[in-house]
Protein backbone atom coordinates (compact mmCIF):
# COMPACT_ATOMS: atom_id res chain seq x y z
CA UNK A 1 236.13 67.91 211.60
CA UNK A 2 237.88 66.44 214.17
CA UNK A 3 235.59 64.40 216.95
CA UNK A 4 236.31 66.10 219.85
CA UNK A 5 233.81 64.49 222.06
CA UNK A 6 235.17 60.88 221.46
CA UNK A 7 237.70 61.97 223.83
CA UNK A 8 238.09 60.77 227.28
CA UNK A 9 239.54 61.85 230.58
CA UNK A 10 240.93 58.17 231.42
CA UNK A 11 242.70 57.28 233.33
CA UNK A 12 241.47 61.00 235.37
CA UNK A 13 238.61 61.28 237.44
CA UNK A 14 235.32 61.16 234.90
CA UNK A 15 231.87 62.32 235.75
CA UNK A 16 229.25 64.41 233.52
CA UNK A 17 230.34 67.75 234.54
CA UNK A 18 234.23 67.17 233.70
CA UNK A 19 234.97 67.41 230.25
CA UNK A 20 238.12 66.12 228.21
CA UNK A 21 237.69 69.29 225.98
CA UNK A 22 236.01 72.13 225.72
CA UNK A 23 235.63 75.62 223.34
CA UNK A 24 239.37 77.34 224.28
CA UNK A 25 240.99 73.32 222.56
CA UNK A 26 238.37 74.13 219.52
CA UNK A 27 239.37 77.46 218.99
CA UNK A 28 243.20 77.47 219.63
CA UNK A 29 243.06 74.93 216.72
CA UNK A 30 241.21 76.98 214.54
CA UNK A 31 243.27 79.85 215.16
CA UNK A 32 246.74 78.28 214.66
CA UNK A 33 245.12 76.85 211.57
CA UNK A 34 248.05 75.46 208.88
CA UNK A 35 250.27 76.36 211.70
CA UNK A 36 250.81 73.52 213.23
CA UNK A 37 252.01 71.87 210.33
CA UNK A 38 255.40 73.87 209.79
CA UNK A 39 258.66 72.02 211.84
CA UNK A 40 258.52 72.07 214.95
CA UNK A 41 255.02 72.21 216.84
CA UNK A 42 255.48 72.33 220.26
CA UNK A 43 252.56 71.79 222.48
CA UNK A 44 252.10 72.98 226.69
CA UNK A 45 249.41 71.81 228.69
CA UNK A 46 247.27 70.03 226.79
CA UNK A 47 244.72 68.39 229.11
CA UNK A 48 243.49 65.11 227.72
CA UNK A 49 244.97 65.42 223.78
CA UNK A 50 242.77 67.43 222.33
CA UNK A 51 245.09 69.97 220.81
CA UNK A 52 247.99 67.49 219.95
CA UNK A 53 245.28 65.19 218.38
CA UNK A 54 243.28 67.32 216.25
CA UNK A 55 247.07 68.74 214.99
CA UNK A 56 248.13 65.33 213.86
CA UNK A 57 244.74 64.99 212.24
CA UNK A 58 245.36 68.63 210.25
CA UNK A 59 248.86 66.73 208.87
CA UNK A 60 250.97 67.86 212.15
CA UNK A 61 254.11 65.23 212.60
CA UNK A 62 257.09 64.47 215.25
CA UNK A 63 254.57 67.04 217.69
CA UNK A 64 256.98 67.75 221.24
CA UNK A 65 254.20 67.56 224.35
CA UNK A 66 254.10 69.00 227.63
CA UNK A 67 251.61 67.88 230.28
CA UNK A 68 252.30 68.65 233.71
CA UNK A 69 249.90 65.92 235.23
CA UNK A 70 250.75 62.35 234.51
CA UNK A 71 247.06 61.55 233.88
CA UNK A 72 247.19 63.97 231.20
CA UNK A 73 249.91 62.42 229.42
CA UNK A 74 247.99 58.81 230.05
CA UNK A 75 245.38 59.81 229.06
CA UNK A 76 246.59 61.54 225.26
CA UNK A 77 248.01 58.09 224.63
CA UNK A 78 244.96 55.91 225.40
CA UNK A 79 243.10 58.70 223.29
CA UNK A 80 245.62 58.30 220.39
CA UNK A 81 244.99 55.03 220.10
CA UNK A 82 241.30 55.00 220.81
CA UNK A 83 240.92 57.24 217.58
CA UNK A 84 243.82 55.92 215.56
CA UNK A 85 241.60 53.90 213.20
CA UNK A 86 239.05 56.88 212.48
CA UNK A 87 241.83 60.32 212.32
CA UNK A 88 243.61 57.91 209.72
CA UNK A 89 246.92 58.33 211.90
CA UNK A 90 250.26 56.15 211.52
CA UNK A 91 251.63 54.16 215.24
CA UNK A 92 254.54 55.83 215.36
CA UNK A 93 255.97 59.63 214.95
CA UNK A 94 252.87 61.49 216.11
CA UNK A 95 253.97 63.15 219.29
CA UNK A 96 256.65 62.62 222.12
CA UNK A 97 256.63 63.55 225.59
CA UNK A 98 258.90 65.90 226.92
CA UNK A 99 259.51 67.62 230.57
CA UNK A 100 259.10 71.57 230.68
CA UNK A 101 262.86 71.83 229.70
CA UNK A 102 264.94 72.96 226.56
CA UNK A 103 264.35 70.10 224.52
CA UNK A 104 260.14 70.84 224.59
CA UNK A 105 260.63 73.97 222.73
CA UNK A 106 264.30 73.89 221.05
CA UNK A 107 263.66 75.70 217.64
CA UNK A 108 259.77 75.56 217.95
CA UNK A 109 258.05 77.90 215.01
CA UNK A 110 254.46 77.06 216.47
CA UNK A 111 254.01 76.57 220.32
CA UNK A 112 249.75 75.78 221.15
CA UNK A 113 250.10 76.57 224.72
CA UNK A 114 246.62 76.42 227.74
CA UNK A 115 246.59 78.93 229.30
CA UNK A 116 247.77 77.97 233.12
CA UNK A 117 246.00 79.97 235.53
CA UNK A 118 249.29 80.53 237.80
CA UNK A 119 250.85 83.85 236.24
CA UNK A 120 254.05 82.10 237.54
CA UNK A 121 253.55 79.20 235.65
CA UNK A 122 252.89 81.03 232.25
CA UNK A 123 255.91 82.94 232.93
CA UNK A 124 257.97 79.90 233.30
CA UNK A 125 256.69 79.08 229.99
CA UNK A 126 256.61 82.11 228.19
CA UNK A 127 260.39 82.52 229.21
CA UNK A 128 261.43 78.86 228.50
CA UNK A 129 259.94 79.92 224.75
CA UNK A 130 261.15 82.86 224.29
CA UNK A 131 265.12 81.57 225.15
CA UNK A 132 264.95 78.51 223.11
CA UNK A 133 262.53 78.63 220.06
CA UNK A 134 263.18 80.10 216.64
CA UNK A 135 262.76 83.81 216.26
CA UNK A 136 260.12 83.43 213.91
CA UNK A 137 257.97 81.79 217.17
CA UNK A 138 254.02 82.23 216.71
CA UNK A 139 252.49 81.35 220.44
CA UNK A 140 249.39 80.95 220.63
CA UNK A 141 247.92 80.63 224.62
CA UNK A 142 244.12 79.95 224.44
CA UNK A 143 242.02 79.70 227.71
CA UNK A 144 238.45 80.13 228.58
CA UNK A 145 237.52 83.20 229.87
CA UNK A 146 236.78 83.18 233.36
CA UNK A 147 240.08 81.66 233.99
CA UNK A 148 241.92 84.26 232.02
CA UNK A 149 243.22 87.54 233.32
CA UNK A 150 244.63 90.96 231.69
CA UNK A 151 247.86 90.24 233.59
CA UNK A 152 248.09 87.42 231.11
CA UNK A 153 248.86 89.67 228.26
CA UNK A 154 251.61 91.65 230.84
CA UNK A 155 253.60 88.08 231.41
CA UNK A 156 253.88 87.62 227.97
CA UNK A 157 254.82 90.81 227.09
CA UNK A 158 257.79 90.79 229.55
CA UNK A 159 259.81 88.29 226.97
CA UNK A 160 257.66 88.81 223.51
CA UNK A 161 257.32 92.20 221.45
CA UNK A 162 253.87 91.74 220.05
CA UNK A 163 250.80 90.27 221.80
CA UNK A 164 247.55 90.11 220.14
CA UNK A 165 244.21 89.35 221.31
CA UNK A 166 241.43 87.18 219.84
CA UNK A 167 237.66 88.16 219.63
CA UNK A 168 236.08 85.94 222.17
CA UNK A 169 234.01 82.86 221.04
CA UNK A 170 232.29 80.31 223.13
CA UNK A 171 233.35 82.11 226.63
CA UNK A 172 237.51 81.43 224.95
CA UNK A 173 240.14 83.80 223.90
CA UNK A 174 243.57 83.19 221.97
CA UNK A 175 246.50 85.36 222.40
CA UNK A 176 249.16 85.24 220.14
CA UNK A 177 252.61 86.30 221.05
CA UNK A 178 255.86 86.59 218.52
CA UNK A 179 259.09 88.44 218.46
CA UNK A 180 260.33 86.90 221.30
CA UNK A 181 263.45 88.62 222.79
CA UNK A 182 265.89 85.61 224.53
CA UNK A 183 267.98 88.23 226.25
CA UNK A 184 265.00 89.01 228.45
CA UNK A 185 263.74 85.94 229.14
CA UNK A 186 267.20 84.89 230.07
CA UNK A 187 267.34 87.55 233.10
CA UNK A 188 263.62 86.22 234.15
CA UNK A 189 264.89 82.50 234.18
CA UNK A 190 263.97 82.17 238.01
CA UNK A 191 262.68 78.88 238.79
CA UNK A 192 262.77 77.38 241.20
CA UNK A 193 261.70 79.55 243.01
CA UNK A 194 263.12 79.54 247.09
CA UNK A 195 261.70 81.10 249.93
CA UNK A 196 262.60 80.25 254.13
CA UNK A 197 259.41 79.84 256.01
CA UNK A 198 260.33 80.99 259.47
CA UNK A 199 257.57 78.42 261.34
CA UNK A 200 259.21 75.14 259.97
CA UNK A 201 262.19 76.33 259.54
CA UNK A 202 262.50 74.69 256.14
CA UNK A 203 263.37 76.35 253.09
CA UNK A 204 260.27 75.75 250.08
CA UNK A 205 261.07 75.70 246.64
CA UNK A 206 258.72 75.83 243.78
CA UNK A 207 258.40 76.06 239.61
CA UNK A 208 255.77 78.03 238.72
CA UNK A 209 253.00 75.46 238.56
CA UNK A 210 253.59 74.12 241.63
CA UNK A 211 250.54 74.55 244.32
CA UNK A 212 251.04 77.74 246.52
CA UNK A 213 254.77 78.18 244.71
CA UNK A 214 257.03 78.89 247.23
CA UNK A 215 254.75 79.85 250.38
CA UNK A 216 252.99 77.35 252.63
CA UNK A 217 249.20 76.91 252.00
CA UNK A 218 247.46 77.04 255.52
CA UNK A 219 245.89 73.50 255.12
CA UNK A 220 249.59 72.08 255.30
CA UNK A 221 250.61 74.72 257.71
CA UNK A 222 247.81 73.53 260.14
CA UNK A 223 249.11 69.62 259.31
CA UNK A 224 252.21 70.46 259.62
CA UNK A 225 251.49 71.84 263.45
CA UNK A 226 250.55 68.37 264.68
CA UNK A 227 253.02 66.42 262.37
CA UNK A 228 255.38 65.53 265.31
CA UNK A 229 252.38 62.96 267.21
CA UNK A 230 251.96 61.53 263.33
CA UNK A 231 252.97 57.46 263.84
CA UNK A 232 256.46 58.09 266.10
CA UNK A 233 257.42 54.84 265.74
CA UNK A 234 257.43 55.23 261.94
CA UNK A 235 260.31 53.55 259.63
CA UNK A 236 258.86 54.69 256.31
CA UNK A 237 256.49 57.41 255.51
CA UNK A 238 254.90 58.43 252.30
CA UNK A 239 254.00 62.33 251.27
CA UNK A 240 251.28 62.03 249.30
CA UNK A 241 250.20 64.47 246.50
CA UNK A 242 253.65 65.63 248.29
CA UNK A 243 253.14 69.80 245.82
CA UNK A 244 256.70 71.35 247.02
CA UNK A 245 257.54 68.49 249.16
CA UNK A 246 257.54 70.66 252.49
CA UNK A 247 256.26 67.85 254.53
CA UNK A 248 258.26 65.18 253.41
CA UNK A 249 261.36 67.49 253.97
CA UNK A 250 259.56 68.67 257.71
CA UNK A 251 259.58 64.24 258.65
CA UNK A 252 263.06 63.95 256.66
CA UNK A 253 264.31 66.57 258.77
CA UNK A 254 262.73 65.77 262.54
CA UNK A 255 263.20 61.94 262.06
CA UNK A 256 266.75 61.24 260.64
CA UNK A 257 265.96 57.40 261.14
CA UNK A 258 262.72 57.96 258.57
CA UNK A 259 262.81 56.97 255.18
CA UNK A 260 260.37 59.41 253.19
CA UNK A 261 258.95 59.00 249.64
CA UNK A 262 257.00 62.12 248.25
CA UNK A 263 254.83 61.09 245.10
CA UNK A 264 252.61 63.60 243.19
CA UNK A 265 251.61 63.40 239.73
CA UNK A 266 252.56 66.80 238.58
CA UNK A 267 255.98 67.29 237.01
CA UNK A 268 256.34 70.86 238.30
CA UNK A 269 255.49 69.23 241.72
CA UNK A 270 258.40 66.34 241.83
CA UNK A 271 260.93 68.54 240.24
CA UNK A 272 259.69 71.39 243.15
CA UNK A 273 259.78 68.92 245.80
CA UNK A 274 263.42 67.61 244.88
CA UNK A 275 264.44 70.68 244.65
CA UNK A 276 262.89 71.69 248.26
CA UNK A 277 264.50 68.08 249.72
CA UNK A 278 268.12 69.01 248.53
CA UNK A 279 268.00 72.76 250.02
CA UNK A 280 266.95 71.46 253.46
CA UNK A 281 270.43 68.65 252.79
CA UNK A 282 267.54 66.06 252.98
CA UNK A 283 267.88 64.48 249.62
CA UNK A 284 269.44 61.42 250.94
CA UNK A 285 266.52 60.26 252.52
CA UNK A 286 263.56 62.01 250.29
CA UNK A 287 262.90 59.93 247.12
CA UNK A 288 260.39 61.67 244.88
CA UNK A 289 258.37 60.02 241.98
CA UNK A 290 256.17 61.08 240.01
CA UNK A 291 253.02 59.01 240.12
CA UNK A 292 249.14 58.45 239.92
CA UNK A 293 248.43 57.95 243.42
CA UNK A 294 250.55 55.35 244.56
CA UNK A 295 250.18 53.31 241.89
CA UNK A 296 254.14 52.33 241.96
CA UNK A 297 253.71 51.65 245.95
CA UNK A 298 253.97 48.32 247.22
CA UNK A 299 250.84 47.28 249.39
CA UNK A 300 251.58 47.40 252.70
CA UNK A 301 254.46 49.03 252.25
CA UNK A 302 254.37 52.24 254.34
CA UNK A 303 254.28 52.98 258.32
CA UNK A 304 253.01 56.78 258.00
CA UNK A 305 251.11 58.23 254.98
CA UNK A 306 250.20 62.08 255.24
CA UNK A 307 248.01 64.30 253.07
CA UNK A 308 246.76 67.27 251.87
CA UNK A 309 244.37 66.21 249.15
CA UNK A 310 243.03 68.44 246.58
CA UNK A 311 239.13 69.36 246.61
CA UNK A 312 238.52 70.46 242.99
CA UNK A 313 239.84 68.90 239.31
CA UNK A 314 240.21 71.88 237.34
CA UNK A 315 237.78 74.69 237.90
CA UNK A 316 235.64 72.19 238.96
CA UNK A 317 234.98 71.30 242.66
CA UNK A 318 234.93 67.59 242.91
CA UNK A 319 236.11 65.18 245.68
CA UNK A 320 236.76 62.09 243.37
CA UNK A 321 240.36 62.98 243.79
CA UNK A 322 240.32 62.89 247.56
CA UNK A 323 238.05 59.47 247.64
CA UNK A 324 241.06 57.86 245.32
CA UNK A 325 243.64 58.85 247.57
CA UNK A 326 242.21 57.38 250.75
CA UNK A 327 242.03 54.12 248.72
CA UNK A 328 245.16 54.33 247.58
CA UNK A 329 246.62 54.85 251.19
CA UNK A 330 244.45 52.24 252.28
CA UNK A 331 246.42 49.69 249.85
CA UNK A 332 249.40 51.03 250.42
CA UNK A 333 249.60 51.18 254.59
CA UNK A 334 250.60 48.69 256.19
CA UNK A 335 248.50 46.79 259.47
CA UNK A 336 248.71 49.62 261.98
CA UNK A 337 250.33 52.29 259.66
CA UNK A 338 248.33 55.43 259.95
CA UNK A 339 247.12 57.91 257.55
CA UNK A 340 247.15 61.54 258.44
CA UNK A 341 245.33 63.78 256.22
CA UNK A 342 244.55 67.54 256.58
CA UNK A 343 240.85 68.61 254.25
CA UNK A 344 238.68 71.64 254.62
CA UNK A 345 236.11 70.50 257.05
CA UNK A 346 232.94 70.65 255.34
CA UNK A 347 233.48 68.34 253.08
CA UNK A 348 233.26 66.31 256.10
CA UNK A 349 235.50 63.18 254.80
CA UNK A 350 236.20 61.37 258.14
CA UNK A 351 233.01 58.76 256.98
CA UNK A 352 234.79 58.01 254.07
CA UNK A 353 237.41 57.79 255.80
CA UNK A 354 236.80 55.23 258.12
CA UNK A 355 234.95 53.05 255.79
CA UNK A 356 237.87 52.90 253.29
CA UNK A 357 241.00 53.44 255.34
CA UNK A 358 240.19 52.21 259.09
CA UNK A 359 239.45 53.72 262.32
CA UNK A 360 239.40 57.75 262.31
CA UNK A 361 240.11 59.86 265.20
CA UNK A 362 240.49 63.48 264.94
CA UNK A 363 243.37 65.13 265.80
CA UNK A 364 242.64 69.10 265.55
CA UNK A 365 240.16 71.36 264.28
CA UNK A 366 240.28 75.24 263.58
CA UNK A 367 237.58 76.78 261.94
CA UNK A 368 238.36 75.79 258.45
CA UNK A 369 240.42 72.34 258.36
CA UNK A 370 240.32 69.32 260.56
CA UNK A 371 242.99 67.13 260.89
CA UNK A 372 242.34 63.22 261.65
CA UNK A 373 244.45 60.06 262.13
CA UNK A 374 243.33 56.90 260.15
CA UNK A 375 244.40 53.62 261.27
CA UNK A 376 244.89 50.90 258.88
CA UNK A 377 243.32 47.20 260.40
C-alpha cells in the first residue's frame, strides 16, 4: 500500500492541521485502479505528489504533471526522492512537468485530475482534455466533498458525453468523464479571459485559476485607491503574489519611469498577469516570474514592494503565508524602500509587521481591510 503519510508539504507552509494528502488522493487512486498504467497518464493538480507517486508505485511510467503552484511541483520532487528507496522507483522517467498547455494532455488515455474549486478553472481543464487527448479519454476528477459542487458535473458535461458519479467515501467523490467531443471544447476555448474595469481603467485578464479571474477583488481595489502616495520616488517596484497582475500594470501604467516585476507562484497567475501587462501595452516594463516568494530577488533590490497576501492555504485559514511574505519583502527592500500591503483587518498584521519589515504606519482603513506602509531601516 502506498505510504501516504510519509509525504510532506515542503517546501509549503507545514503545520498539524495542513496535510500533504488526504481521502479524495486515496480514492482517485483506487478508482483509476490499472488505469494509470496504459500510455499516457496525465496528471492536473496534484498537491504535494500524492497521486503521481502512488501511480509510479502501481507500475505508471513517463507520467505528464500539472501543478499550478510552484511549491507543489517542489515539493513532488523532494517527495520522489524522499521515497525513492522504499516505492522501489528508478531516477529517471517517472514524471515530467508540464504547463496547462497541449503538450500536458496530447493523446492522454487516463487524466487523474483534483478537483479545482474555480468552475472556471475546471473548465479550462476539462476543455484543454477534451481537444487534445485520445477519444478513448477516462477522466477521473476526485475532490472532497465540501469543496465539490453539482455544477461540477454541468462543466464537464459541456465537452464530455458521459459523466458518472462515485459513491462517497471518507467525505470524497470521483467523477469520471469519457467521450469527450473536441468540437465543443474547441468553441469554449476562452482563456484568458478579459474584462475593462472602469475604476482603473485597466483592462484584467485571467485563466481560470487565477484569483478573482477577470474582476478586481475589493482588497486590491481598496490598495489600489491609495496606490498613487505608494514610495513616489520609486525606480523599481515589485508586485508581489502579483494574481492577474492588475497592480503591477496600475504602477506600469501611472509611472512610465518605473520598472515593475510581478512574481506569484501560480502558473495560471504569471501567464494571467502577462497577459493583463501586454493588453494595457505595458509589457515592456512588467517582467513576470514565477516564483516562491521572492526567492529569485536580489536583497535589497527593490524601492516599492506592494501586496495583497493570501489569508488561507487551501481550505484552510492560516497566515503562515502572509508571515513569509513580509520576510521576504523585508530581504528583498532596499534601506528606505517601503512595503505596502493591503490584509483583512482582523488579522491585525501591522505587529508583525513592524517587527519583521520596519516601521508601520497606516495608510487607510474601511471596515474590512486596512492598508499600511512599512518602511525598511
Amino acid at each position: 500500500m502506498f505510504p501516504y503519510e510519509q509525504l510532506r508539504r515542503r517546501p509549503d507552509v507545514e503545520a498539524p492541521n495542513l496535510f500533504a494528502s488526504d481521502a479524495a488522493d486515496r480514492l482517485l487512486a483506487d478508482t483509476a485502479g490499472d488505469a494509470v498504467l496504459r500510455p499516457g497518464l496525465a496528471v492536473i493538480g496534484d498537491a504535494y505528489g500524492a497521486l503521481t507517486l502512488a501511480a509510479a508505485e502501481r507500475g505508471a511510467r513517463d507520467i505528464r504533471v500539472h501543478q499550478d503552484p510552484l511549491t507543489g511541483e517542489r515539493a513532488l520532487d523532494q517527495n520522489a526522492v524522499a521515497l525513492a528507496t522504499a516505492l522501489d522507483l528508478p531516477a529517471t522517467g517517472i514524471y515530467t512537468h508540464h504547463p496547462l498547455d497541449e503538450s500536458l494532455v496530447r493523446g492522454a488515455t487516463t487524466v487523474l485530475l483534483r478537483l479545482p474549486r474555480s468552475l472556471e478553472a475546471l473548465a479550462e481543464i476539462a476543455a484543454l482534455i477534451a481537444e487534445h487527448a485520445r477519444p478513448e479519454v477516462q477522466v477521473f476528477a476526485g475532490g472532497m466533498l465540501k469543496h465539490m459542487s453539482v455544477a461540477m458535473n454541468g462543466v464537464l458535461a459541456e465537452v464530455f458525453g458521459a459523466v458518472q458519479v462515485s459513491l462517497a467515501r471518507q467525505k470524497a467523490r470521483v467523477l469520471t468523464a469519457t467521450e469527450p467531443h473536441p468540437a465543443a471544447a474547441t468553441v469554449l476555448d476562452r482563456w484568458p479571459e478579459r474584462a475593462f474595469d472602469d475604476a482603473s481603467g485597466l483592462w484584467v485578464c485571467a485563466h481560470g485559476a487565477a484569483f478573482a479571474g477577470a474582476s478586481v477583488d475589493i482588497g486590491t481595489r481598496f490598495l489600489l485607491s491609495v496606490l498613487p502616495q505608494a514610495a513616489p520616488e520609486a525606480r523599481t517596484a515589485i508586485d508581489l503574489g502579483c494574481g492577474t497582475g492588475l497592480l503591477a500594470s496600475a504602477l506600469a501604467t501611472a509611472r512610465p519611469g518605473l520598472s515593475v516585476i510581478g512574481t506569484d507562484q501560480s502558473a495560471a497567475a504569471v501567464a494571467s498577469a502577462r497577459a493583463t501587462a501586454a493588453a494595457n501595452h505595458v509589457a515592456d516594463r512588467v517582467s513576470v516570474v514565477r516564483d516562491d516568494g521572492l526567492g529569485s530577488q536580489p536583497s535589497a533590490s527593490a524601492d516599492l514592494i506592494v501586496l495583497n497576501p493570501p489569508f488561507h492555504i487551501g481550505g484552510a485559514v492560516h497566515t503562515g503565508i502572509a508571515h513569509r511574505m513580509f520576510a521576504d519583502a523585508a530581504r528583498v527592500l532596499r534601506p528606505g524602500g517601503e512595503l505596502w500591503s493591503v490584509w483583512n483587518s482582523h488579522l491585525g498584521y501591522r505587529p508583525a509587521l513592524e517587527r519583521t519589515v520596519g516601521p508601520t504606519r497606516q495608510i487607510a482603513r474601511n471596515p474590512k481591510f486596512t492598508v499600511t506602509a512599512s518602511r525598511a531601516p
